[in-house]
Protein backbone atom coordinates (compact mmCIF):
# COMPACT_ATOMS: atom_id res chain seq x y z
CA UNK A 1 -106.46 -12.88 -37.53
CA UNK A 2 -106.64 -13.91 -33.97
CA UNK A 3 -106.82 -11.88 -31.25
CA UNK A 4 -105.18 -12.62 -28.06
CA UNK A 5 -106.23 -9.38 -25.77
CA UNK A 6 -108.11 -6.60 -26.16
CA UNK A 7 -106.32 -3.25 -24.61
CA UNK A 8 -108.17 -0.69 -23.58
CA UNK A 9 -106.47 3.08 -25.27
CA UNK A 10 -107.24 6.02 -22.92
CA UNK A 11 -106.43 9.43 -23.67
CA UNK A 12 -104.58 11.75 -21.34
CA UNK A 13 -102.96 15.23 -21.59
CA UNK A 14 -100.10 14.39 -18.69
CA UNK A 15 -98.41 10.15 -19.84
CA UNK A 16 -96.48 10.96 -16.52
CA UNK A 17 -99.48 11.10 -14.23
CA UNK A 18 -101.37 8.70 -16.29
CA UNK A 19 -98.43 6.50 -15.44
CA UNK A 20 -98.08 6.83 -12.05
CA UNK A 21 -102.00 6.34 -11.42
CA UNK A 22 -101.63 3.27 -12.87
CA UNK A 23 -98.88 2.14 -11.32
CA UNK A 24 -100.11 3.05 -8.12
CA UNK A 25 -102.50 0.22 -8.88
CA UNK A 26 -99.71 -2.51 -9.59
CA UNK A 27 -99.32 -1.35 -13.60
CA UNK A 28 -95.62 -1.19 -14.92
CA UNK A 29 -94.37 0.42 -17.98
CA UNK A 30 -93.95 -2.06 -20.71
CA UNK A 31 -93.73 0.38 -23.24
CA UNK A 32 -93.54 4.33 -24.04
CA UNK A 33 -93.09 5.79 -27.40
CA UNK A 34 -93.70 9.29 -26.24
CA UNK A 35 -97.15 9.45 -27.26
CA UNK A 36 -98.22 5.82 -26.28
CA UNK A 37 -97.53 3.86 -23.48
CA UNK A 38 -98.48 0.85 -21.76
CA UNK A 39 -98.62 -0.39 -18.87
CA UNK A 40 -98.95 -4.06 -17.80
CA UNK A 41 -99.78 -6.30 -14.87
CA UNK A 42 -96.69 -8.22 -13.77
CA UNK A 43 -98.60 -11.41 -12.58
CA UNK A 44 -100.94 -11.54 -15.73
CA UNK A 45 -99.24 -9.36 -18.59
CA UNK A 46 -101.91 -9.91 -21.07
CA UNK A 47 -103.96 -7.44 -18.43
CA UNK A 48 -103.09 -4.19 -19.87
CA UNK A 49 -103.95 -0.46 -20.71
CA UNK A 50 -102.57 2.15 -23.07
CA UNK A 51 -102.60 5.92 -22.77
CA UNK A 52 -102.10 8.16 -25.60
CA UNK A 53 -102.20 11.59 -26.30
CA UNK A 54 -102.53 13.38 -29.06
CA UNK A 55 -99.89 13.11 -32.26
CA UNK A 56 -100.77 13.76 -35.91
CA UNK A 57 -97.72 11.28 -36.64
CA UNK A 58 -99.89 8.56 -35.40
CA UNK A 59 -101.76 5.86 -37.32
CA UNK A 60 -105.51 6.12 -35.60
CA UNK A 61 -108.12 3.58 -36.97
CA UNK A 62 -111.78 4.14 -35.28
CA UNK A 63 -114.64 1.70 -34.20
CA UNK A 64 -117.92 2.61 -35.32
CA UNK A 65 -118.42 4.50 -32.44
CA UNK A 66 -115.35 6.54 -32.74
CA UNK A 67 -113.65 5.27 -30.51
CA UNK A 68 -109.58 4.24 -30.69
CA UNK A 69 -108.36 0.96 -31.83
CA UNK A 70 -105.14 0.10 -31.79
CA UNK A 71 -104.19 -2.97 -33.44
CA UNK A 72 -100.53 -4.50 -33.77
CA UNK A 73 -98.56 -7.73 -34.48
CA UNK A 74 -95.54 -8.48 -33.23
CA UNK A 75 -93.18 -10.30 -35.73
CA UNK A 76 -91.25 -13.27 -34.82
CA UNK A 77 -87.20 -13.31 -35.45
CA UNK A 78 -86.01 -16.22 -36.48
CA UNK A 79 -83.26 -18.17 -34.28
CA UNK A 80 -80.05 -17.41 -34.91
């Protein structure tokens, strides 16, 4: 596996204000599945952060320390 960036995951009660204290520092939404989102820097998208709250639904996988990790792939579609 190779990584290309590490995110931090922060969690938050309120996505909304989480997302609008981001993007008061130049964040935008890049994606927001009600439970997740994240934001990303429009000059340098690989400079990102994800909030989450809590959702039993989830998938969580822990560090040692506890702490979240959130690790995804993103498939390629072939051409058409």
């Amino acid at each position: 596996m190779t990584v290309r960036r590490v995110v931090p995951v922060i969690h938050s009660e309120s996505l909304r204000e989480s997302r609008d204290f981001y993007g008061s520092l130049g964040f935008e939404e890049v994606m927001n599945h009600g439970w997740i989102l994240t934001l990303a820097s429009p000059a340098h998208p690989a400079a990102q952060v994800s909030v989450v709250t809590e959702d039993a639904t989830a998938p969580v996988v822990r560090d040692p320390n506890g702490r979240v990790v959130n690790v995804l792939s993103h498939r390629r579609t072939p051409d058409a």
